[in-house]
Protein backbone atom coordinates (compact mmCIF):
# COMPACT_ATOMS: atom_id res chain seq x y z
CA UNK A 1 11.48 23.30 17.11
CA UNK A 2 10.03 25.61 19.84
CA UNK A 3 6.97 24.46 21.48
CA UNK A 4 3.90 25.91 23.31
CA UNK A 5 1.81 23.53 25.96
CA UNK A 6 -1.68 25.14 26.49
CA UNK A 7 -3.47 23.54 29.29
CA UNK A 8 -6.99 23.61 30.27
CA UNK A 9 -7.86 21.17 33.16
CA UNK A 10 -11.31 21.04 34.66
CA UNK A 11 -12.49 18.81 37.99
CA UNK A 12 -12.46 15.48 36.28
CA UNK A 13 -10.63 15.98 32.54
CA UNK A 14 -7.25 17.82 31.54
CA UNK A 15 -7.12 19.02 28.15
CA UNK A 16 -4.38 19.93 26.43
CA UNK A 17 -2.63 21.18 23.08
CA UNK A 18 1.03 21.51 21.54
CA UNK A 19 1.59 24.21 19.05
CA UNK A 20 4.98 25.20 16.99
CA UNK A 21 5.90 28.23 17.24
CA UNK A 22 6.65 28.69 13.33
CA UNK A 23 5.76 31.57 11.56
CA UNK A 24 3.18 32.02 13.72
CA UNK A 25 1.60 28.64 15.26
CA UNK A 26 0.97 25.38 14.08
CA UNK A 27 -1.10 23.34 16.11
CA UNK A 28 0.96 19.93 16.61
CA UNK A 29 -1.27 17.56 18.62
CA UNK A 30 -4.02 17.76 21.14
CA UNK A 31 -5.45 15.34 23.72
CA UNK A 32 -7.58 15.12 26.95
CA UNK A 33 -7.15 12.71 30.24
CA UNK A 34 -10.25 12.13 30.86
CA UNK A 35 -12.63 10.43 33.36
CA UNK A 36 -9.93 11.39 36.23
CA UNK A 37 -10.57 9.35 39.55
CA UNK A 38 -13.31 7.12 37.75
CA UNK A 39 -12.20 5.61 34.21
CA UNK A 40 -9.27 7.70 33.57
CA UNK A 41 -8.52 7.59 29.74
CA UNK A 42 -6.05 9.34 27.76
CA UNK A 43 -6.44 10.06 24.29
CA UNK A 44 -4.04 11.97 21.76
CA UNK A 45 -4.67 13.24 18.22
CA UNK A 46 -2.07 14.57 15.73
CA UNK A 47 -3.11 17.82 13.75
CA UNK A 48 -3.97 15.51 11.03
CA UNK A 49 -6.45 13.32 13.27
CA UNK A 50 -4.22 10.74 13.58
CA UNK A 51 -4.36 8.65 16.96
CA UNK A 52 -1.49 9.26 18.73
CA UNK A 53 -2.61 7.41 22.04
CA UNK A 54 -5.63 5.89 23.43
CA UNK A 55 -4.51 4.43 26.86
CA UNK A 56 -7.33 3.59 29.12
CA UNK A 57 -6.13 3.76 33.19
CA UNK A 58 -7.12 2.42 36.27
CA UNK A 59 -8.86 4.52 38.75
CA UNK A 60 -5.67 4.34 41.25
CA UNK A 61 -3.43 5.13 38.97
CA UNK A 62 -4.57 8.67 38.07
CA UNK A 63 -6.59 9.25 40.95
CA UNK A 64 -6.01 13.25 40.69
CA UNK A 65 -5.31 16.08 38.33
CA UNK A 66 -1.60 16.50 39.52
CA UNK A 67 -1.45 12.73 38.58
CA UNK A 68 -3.06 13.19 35.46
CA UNK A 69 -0.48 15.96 35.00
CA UNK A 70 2.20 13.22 35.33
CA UNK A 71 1.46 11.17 32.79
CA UNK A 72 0.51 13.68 30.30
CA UNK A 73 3.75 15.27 31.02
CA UNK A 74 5.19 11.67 30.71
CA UNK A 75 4.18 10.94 27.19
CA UNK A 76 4.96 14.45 25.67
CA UNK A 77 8.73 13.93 26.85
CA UNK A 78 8.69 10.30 25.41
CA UNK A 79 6.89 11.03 22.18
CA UNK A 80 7.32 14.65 21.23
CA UNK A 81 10.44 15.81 20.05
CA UNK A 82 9.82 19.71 20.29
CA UNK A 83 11.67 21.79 22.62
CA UNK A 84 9.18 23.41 25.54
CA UNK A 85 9.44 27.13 25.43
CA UNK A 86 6.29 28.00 27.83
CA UNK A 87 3.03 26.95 29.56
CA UNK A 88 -0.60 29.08 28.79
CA UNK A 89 -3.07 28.32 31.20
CA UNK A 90 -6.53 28.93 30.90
CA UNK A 91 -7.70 30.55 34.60
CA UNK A 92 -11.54 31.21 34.94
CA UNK A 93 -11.61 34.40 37.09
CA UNK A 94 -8.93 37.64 37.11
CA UNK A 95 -10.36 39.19 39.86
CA UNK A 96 -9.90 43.23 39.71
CA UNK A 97 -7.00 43.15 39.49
CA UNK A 98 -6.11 40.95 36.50
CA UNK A 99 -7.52 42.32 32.89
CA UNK A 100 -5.00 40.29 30.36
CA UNK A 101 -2.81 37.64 30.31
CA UNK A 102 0.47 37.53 32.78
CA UNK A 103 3.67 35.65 33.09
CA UNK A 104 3.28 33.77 36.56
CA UNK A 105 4.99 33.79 39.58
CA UNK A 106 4.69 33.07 43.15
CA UNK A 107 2.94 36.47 44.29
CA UNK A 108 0.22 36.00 41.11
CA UNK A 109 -0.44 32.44 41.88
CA UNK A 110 -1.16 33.15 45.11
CA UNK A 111 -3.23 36.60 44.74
CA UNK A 112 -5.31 33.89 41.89
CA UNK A 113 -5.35 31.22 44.75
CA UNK A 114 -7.68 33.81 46.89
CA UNK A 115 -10.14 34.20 43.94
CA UNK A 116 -11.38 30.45 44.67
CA UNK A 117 -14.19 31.07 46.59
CA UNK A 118 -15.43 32.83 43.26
CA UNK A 119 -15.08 29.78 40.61
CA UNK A 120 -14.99 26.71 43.20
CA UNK A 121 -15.51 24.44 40.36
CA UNK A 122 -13.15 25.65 38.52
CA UNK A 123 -10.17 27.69 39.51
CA UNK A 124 -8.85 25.30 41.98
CA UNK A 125 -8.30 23.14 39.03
CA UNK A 126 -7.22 25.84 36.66
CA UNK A 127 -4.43 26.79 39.25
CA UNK A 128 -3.18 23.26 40.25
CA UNK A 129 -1.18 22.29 36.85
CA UNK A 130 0.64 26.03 37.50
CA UNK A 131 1.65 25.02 40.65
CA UNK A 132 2.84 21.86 40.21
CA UNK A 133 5.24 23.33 37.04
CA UNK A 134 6.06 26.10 39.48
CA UNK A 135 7.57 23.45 41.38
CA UNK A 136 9.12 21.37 38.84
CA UNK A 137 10.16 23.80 36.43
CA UNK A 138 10.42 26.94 38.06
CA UNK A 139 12.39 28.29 34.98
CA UNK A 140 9.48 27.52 32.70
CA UNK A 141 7.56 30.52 31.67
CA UNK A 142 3.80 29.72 32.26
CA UNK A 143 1.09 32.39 31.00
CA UNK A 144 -2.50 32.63 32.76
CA UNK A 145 -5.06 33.94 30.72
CA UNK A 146 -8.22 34.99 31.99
CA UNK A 147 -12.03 34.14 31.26
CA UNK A 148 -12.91 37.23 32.61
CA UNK A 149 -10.46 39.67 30.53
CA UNK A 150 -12.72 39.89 27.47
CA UNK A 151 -15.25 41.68 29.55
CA UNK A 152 -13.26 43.67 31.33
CA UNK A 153 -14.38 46.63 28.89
CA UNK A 154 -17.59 46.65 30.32
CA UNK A 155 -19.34 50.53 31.14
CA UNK A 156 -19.91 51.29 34.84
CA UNK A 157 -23.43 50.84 34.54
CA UNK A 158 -23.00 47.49 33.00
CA UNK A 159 -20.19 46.38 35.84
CA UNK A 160 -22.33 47.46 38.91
CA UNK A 161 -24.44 45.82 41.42
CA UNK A 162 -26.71 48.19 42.95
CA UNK A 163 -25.15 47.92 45.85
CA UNK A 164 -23.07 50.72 47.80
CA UNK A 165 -19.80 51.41 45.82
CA UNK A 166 -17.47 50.34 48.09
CA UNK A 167 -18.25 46.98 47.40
CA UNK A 168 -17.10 47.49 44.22
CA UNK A 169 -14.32 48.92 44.83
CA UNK A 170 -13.67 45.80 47.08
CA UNK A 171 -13.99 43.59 43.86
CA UNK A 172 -17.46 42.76 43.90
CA UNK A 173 -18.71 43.54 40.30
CA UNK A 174 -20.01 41.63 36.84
CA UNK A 175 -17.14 40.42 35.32
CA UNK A 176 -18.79 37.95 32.59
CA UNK A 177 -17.00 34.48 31.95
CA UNK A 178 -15.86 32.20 28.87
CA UNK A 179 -14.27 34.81 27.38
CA UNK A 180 -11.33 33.54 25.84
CA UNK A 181 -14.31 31.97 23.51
CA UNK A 182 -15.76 35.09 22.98
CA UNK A 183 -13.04 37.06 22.46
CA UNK A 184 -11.68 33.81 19.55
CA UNK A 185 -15.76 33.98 18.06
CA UNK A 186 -14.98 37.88 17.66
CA UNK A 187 -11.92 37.14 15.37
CA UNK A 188 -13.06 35.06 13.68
CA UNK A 189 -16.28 36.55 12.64
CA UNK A 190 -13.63 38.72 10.89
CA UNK A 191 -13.17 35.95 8.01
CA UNK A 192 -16.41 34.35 8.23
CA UNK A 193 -18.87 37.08 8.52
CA UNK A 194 -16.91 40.43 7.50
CA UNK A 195 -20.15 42.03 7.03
CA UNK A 196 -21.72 41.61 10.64
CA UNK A 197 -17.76 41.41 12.63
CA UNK A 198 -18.41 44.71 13.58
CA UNK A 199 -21.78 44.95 14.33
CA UNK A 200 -24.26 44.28 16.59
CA UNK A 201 -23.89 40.29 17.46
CA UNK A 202 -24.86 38.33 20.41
CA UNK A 203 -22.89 35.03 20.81
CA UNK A 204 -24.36 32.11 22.77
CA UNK A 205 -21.70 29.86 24.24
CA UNK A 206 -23.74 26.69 24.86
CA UNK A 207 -22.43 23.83 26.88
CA UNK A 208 -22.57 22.69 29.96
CA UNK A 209 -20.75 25.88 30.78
CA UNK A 210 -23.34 28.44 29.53
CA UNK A 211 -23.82 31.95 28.62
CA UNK A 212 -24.04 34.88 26.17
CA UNK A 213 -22.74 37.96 25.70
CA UNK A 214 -23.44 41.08 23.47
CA UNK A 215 -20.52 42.09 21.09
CA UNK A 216 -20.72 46.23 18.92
CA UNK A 217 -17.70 46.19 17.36
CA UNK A 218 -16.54 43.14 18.31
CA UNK A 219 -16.08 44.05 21.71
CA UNK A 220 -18.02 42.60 24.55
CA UNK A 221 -20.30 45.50 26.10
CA UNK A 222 -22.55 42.82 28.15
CA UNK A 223 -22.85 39.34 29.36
CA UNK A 224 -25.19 37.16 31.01
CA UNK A 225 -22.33 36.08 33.34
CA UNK A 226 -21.75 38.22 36.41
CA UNK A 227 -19.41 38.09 39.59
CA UNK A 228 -19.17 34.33 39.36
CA UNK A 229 -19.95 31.63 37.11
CA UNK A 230 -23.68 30.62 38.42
CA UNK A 231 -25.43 33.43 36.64
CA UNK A 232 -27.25 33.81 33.53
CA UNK A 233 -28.17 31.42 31.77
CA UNK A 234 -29.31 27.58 34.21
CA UNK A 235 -26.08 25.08 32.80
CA UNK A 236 -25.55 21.60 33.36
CA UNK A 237 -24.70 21.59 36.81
CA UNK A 238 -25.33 25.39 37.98
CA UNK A 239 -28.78 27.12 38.56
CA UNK A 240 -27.89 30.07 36.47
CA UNK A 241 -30.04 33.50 37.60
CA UNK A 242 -31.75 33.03 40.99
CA UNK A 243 -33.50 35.35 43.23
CA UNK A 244 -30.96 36.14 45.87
CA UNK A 245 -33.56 35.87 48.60
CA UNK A 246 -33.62 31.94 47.42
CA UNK A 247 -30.52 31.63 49.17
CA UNK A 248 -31.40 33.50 52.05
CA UNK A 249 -34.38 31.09 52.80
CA UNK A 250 -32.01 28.35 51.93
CA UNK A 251 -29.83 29.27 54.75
CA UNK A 252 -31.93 31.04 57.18
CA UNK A 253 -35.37 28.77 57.27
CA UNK A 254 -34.01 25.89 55.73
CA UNK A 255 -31.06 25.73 57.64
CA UNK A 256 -28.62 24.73 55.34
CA UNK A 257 -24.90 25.06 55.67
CA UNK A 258 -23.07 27.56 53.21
CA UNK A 259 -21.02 24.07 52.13
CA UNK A 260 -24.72 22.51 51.49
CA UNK A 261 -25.88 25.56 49.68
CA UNK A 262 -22.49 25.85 47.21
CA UNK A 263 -22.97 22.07 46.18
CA UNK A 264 -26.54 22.46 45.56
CA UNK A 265 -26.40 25.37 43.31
CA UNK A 266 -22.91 24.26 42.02
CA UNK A 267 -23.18 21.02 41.01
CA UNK A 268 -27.01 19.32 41.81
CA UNK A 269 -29.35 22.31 39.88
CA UNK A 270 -29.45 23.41 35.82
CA UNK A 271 -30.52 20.58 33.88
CA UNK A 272 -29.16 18.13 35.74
CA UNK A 273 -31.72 19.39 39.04
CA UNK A 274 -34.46 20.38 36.97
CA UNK A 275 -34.62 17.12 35.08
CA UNK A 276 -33.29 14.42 37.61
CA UNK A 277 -32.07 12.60 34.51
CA UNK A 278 -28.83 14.49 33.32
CA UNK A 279 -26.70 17.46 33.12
CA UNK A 280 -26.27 16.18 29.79
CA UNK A 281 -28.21 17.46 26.65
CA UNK A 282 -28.21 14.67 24.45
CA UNK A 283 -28.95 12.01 27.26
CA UNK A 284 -32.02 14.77 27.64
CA UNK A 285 -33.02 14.72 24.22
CA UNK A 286 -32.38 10.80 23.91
CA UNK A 287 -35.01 10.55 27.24
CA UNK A 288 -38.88 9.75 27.07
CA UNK A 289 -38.84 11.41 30.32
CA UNK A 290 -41.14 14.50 31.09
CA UNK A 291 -38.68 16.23 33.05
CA UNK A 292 -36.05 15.75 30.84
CA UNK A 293 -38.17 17.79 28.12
CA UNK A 294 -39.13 20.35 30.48
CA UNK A 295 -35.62 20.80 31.34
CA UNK A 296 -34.75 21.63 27.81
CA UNK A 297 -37.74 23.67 27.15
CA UNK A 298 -36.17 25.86 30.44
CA UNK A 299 -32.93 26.23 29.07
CA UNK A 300 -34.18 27.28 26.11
CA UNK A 301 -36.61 29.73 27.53
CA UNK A 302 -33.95 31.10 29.39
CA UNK A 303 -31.80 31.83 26.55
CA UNK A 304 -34.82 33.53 24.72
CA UNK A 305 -35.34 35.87 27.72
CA UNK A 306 -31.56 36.63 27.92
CA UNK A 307 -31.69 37.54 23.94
CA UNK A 308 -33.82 40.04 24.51
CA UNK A 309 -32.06 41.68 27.34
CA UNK A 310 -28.63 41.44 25.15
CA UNK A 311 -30.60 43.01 21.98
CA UNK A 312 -31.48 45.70 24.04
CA UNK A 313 -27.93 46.53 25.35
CA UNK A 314 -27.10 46.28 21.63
CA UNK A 315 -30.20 48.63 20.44
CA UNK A 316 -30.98 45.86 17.93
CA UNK A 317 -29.51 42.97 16.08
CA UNK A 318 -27.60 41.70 13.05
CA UNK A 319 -26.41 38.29 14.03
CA UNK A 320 -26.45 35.82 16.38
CA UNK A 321 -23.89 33.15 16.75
CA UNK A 322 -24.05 30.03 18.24
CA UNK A 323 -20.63 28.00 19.60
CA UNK A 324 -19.40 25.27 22.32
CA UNK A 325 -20.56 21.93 22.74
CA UNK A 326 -24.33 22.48 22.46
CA UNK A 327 -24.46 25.16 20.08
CA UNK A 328 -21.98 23.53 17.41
CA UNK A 329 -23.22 20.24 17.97
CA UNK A 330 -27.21 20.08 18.51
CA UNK A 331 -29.42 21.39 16.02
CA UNK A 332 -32.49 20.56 17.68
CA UNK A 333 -31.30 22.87 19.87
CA UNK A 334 -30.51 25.59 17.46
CA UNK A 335 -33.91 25.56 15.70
CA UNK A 336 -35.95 25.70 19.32
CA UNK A 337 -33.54 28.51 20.12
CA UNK A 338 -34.29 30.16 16.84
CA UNK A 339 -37.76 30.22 17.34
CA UNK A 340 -36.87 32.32 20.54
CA UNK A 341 -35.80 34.77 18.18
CA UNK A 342 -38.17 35.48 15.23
CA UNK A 343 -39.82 38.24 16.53
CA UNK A 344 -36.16 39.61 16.33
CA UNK A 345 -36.74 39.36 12.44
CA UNK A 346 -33.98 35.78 12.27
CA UNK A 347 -35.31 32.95 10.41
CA UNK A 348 -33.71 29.95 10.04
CA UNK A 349 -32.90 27.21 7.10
CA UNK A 350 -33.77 23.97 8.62
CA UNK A 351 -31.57 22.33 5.77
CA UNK A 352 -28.37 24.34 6.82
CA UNK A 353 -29.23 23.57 10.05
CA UNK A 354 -29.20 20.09 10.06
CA UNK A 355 -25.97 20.22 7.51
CA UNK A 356 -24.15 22.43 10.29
CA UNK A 357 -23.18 25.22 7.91
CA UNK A 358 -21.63 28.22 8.87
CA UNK A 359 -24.85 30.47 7.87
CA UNK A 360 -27.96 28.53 9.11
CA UNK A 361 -30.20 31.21 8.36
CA UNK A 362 -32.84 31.62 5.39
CA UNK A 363 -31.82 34.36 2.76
CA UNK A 364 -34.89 36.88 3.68
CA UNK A 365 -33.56 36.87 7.31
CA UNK A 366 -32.87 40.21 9.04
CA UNK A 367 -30.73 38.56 11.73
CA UNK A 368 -28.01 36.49 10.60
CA UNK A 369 -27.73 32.87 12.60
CA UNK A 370 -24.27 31.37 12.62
CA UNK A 371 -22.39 28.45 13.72
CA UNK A 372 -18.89 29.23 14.42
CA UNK A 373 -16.90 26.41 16.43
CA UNK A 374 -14.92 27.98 19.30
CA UNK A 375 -11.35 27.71 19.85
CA UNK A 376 -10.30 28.73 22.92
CA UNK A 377 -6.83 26.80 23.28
CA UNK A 378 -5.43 28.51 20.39
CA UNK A 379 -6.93 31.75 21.71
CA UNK A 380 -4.58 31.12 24.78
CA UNK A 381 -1.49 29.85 22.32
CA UNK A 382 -1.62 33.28 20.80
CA UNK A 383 -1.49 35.54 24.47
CA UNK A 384 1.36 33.13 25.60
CA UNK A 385 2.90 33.80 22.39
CA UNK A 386 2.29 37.08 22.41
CA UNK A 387 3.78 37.79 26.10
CA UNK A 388 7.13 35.71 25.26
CA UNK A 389 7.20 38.03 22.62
């Protein structure tokens, strides 16, 4: 049985899937190390839910991705009796030069390496599993597909900074992010919601990776995501839209290093800075804590705001979807959000809501509100497929 490994490893988790390749794909097993450097745990689930592994670690042992690589690599050879035929990789940013997936190699690894400065939180950790197959399996195929190719159909208007065009040319542009979710929500919006696939439908992709993005016709035309994954839309970590002259007082009267800066708007700002509590929404919502509220109540306003400004690329509005974490998972969330949107004509059922159905909106709605999970490792099974192909 032939076997496809999709990999998507963040800074402190590595998840992963196994699909057959079988008329079509057959998703096999899936698991995530988790907690790496801290309280590294790995757990494994069969397609049926079935535990396959549950092995907690100590910190030592995996103190790093390439470690956590190791031992995930370990078990599949030990347990699973499928024969490896490639690697797909999830990679956050393409660059300019990268608009769908591609079969790695040395020269594309290391044109991706120079992109880091762009995703620090995440493409150093997308690219490290690739390198360290590279090394050990050089005759593996291993496929990269891109956040950022989804978007890549974007106008000119919609791309540019008003900047001079050379910088442009240079690779500074909105490129738009998560959109190996967006581009999986589009298809499946096919099945789920034939009558709105191909209309005018902003998706929110709510975790603590956030944004939106306008689909007509199921193709992206704009996102809240630009030239790097701060903008938009304040996340759990990251600031999301800021006044660029923020980060000129930041460096030139505050006199902060660029380093100092990164980290602050990186990793100690979004919820997590606003409240002082959490970059965690349910920890927020658990919290008697003013700031915690007030952080939510921001987030939300924010993605009211950007709903408008996604309508309008769209000239109006038949649907809006929520997925990830937050959106699938909280709806609190969902109903605050909701109430962002009635002058848009949505209304939502507050019993479908709390029951998670697919359609959460009341029959008399004019905008449709969804909940579609998102599924981006079988969104990257498919391109790898698709390439060896």
């Amino acid at each position: 049985m032939d076997t496809i490994l999709v990999v998507n490893a963040g800074s402190s988790s590595l998840k992963f899937e196994v699909f057959a390749i079988a008329d079509g794909l057959k998703k096999l097993l899936r698991g995530q190390m988790e907690g790496i450097g801290t309280a590294p745990r790995l757990h494994i689930k069969g397609s049926d839910g079935q535990v396959l592994a549950e092995n907690a670690h100590a910190p030592n042992d995996v103190p790093d991705l390439i470690t956590a690589m190791r031992f995930v690599g370990a078990w599949l050879r030990e347990h699973h009796e499928g024969r490896l035929v490639a690697v797909g990789h999830r990679v956050v940013h393409g660059g300019p030069d990268y608009d769908r997936p591609i079969l790695l190699d040395e020269a594309v690894l290391t044109d991706l390496e120079r992109l880091v400065p762009l995703a620090p939180l995440h493409q150093p950790n997308n690219l490290a599993p690739i390198r360290a197959v590279l090394e050990r399996r050089p005759d593996l195929p291993q496929i990269a597909c891109f956040d950022t190719s989804f978007h890549r159909g974007h106008s000119l208007v919609a791309s540019h900074y008003a900047i001079p065009e050379h910088f442009f040319e240079e690779g500074v542009r909105r490129y738009g992010f998560h959109g190996l979710s967006y581009e999986y929500v589009a298809g499946k919006l096919h099945d789920v919601a034939p009558g709105i696939a191909n209309g005018r439908v902003i998706v929110a992709h709510l975790g603590s990776g956030a944004s939106m993005c306008a689909l007509l016709g199921g193709k992206s035309i704009e996102s809240t995501l630009g030239f790097t994954a701060l903008d938009g839309l304040p996340m759990g970590t990251r600031c999301g839209q800021i006044d660029p002259g923020v980060i000129l007082y930041l460096l030139q009267q505050l006199g902060m290093a660029p380093k100092e800066v990164e980290n602050l708007l990186y990793k100690d700002s979004g919820l997590k800075g606003l409240s002082g509590v959490s970059n965690d929404v349910r920890a927020l919502l658990a919290s008697d804590d003013p700031r915690a509220a007030f952080a939510l109540e921001h987030f939300v306003h924010r993605i009211g705001l950007n709903a408008g400004m996604l309508a309008a690329a769209l000239g109006g509005l038949d649907a809006f979807v929520f997925t990830a974490g937050i959106g699938e998972n909280s709806p609190v969330l969902r109903a605050r959000i909701a109430a962002k949107l009635e002058w848009l004509g949505a209304k939502i059922d507050p019993a479908r809501n709390a029951a998670g159905e697919l359609d959460i909106s009341t029959p008399d709605s004019k905008v449709r509100l969804y909940v579609v999970p998102t599924d981006e490792e079988l969104m990257i099974a498919r391109h790898t497929l698709a390439l060896l192909n």
